[in-house]
N, C-alpha and C. Protein backbone atom coordinates (compact mmCIF):
# COMPACT_ATOMS: atom_id res chain seq x y z
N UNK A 1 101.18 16.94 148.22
CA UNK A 1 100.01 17.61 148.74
C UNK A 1 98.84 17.35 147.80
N UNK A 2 97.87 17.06 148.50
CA UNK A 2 96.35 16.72 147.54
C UNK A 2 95.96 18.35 147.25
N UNK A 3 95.04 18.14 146.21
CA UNK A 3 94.72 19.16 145.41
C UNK A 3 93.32 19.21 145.20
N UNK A 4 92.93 17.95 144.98
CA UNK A 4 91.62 18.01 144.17
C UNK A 4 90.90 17.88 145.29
N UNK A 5 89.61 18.29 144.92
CA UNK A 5 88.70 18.21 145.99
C UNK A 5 88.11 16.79 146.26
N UNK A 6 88.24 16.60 145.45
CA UNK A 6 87.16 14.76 145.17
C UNK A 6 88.49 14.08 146.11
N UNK A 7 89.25 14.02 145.81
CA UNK A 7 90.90 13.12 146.56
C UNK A 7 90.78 13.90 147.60
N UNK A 8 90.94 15.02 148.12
CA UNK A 8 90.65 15.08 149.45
C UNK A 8 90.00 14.43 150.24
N UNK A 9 88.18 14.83 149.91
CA UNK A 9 87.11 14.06 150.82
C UNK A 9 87.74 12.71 151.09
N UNK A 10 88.37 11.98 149.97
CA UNK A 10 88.50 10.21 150.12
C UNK A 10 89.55 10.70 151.56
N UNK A 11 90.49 11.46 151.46
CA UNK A 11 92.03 11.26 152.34
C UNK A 11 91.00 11.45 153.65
N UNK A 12 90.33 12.30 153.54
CA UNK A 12 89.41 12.20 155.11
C UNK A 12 88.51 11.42 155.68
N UNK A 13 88.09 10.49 154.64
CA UNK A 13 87.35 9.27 155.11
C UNK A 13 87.96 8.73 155.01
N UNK A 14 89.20 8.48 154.85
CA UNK A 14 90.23 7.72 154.90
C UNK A 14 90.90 7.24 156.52
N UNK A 15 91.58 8.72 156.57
CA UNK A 15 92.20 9.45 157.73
C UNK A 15 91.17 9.14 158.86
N UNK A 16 89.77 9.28 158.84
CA UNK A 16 88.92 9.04 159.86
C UNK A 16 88.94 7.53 160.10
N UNK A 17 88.73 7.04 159.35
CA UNK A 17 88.43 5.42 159.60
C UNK A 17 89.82 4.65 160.23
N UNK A 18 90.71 5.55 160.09
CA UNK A 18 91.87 4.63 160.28
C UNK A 18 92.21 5.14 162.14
N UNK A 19 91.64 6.64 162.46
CA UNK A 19 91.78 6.83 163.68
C UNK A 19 90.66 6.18 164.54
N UNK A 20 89.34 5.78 163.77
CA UNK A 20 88.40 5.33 164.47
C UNK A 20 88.88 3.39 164.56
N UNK A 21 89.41 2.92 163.59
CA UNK A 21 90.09 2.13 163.81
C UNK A 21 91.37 1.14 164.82
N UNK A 22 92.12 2.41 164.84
CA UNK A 22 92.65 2.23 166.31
C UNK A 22 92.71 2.21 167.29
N UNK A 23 91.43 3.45 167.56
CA UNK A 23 90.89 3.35 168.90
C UNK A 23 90.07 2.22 169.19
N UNK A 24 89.55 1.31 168.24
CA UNK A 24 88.78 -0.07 168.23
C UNK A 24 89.93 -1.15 168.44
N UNK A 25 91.61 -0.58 168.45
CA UNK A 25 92.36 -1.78 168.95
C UNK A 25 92.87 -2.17 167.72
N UNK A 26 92.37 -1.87 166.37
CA UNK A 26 93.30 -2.42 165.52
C UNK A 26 94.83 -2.19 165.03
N UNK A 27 95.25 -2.49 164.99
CA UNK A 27 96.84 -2.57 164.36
C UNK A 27 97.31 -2.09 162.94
N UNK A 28 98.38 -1.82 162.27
CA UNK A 28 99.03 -1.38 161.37
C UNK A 28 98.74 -2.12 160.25
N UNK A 29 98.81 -3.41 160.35
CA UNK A 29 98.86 -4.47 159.07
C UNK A 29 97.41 -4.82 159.18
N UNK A 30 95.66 -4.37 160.07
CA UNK A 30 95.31 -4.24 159.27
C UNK A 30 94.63 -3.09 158.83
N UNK A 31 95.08 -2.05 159.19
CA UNK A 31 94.83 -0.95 158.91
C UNK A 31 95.16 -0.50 157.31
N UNK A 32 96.42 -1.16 156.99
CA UNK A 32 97.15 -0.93 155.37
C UNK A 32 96.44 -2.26 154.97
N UNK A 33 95.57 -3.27 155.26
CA UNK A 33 94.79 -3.80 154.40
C UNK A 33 93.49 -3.32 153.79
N UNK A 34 93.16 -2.15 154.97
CA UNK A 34 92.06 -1.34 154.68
C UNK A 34 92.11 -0.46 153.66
N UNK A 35 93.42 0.18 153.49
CA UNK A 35 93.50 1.16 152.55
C UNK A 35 93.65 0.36 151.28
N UNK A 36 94.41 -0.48 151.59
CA UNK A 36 94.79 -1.65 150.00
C UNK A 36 93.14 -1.67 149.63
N UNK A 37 92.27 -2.29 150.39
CA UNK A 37 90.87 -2.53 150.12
C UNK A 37 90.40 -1.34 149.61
N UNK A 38 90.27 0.15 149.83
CA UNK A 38 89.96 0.90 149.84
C UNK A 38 90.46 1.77 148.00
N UNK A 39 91.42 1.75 148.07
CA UNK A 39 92.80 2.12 147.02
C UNK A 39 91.86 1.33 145.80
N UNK A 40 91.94 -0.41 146.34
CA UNK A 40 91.33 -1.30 144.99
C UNK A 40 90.35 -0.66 144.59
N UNK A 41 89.00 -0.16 145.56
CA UNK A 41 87.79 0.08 145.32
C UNK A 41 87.45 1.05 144.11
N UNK A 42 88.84 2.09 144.98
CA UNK A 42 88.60 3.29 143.65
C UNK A 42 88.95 2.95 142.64
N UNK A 43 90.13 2.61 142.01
CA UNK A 43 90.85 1.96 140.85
C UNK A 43 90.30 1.41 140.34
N UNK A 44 88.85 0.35 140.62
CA UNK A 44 88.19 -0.48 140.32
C UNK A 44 86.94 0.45 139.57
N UNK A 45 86.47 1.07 140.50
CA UNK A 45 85.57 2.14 140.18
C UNK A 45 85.66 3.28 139.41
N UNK A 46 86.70 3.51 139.18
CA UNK A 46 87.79 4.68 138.32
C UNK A 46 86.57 6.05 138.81
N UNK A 47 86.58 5.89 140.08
CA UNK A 47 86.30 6.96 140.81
C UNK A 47 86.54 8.79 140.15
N UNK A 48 88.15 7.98 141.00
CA UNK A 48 89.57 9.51 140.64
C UNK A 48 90.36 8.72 139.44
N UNK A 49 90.76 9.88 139.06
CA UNK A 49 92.39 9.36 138.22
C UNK A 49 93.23 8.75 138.72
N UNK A 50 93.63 7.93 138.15
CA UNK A 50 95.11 6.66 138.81
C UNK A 50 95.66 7.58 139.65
N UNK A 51 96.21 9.00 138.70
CA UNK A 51 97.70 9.15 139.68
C UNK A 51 97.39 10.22 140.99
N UNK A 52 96.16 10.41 140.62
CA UNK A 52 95.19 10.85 141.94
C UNK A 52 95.17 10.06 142.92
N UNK A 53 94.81 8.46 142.42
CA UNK A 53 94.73 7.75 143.20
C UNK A 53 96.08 6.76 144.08
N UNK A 54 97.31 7.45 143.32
CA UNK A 54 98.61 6.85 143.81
C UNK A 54 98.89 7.98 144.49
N UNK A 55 98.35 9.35 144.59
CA UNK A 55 98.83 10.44 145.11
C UNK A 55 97.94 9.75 147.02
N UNK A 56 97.39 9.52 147.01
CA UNK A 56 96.28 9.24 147.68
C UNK A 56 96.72 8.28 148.81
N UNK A 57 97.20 7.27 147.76
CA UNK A 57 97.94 6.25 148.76
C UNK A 57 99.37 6.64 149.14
N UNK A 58 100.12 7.60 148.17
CA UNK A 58 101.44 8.33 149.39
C UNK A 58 101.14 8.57 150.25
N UNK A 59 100.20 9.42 150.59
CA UNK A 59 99.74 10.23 151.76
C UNK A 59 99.14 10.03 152.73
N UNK A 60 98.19 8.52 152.33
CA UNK A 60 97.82 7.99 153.50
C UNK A 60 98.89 6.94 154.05
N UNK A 61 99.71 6.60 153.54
CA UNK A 61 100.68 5.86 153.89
C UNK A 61 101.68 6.65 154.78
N UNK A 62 102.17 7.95 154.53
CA UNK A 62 102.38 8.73 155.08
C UNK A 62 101.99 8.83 156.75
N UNK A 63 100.48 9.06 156.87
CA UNK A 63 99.68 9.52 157.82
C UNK A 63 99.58 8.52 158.64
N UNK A 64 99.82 6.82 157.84
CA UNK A 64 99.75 5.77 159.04
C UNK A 64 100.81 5.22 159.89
N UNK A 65 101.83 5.91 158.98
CA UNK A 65 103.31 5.48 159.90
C UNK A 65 103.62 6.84 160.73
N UNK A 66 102.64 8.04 161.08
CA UNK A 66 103.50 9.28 161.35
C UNK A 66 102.74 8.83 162.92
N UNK A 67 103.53 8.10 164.19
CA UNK A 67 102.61 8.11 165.67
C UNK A 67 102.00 9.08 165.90
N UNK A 68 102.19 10.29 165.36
CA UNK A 68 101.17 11.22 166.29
C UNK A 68 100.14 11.58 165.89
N UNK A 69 99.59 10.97 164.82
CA UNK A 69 98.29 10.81 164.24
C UNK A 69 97.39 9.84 165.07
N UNK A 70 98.23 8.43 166.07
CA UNK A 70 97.32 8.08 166.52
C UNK A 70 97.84 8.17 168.17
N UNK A 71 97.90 9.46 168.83
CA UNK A 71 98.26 9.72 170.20
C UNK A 71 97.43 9.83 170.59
N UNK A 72 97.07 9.22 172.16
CA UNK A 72 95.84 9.83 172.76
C UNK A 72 96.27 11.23 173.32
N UNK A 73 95.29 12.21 173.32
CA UNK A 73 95.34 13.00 174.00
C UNK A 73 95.45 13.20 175.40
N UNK A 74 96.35 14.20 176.20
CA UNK A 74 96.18 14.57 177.30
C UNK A 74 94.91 14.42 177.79
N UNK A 75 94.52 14.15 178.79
CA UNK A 75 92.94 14.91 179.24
C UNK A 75 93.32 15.55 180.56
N UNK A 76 93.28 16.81 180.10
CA UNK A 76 93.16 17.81 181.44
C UNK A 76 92.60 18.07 182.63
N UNK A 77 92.51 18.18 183.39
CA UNK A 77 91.68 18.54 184.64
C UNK A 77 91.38 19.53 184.92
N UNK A 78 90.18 19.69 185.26
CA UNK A 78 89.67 21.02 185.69
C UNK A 78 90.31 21.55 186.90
N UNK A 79 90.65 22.87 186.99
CA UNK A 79 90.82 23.52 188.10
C UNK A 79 89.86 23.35 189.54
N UNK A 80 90.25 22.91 190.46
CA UNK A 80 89.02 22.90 191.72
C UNK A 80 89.04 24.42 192.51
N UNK A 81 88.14 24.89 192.40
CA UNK A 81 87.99 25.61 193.21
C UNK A 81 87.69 25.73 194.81
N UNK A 82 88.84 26.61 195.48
CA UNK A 82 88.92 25.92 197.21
C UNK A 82 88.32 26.66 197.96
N UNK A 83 88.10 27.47 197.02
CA UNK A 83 87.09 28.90 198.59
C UNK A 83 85.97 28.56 198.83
């Protein structure tokens, strides 16, 4: 479980890009090139702490293999009214 606040925000711009991602059609392998890209950036940048930043990539790794992160939703129908 993330903790820090700074590693959070990243897991949610993370988490976002990867659902806005799929709905654009992309795929798994390169979705985990994104995070690899992403992962480097910080490490590079010494943003967060390493093991912040390995905590970071459990979890989004986690989140990209779990399908129901990228399910479409039901879309419901409205009730018609007959009277």
């Amino acid at each position: 479980m993330l903790t820090d606040t700074l590693t959070i925000r990243h897991y949610q711009k993370l988490t976002d890009a990867l659902v806005e991602m799929w709905n654009r059609g992309y795929r798994y392998e390169e979705m985990r090139i994104y995070i690899d890209g992403y992962l480097t950036s910080l490490r590079t940048s010494k943003a967060i702490e390493p093991f912040l930043i390995n905590r970071l990539e459990e979890e989004t790794t986690r989140y990209i293999y779990d399908p129901s992160n990228f399910e479409i939703p039901l879309q419901t129908q409205p009730e018609l009214d007959l009277y």
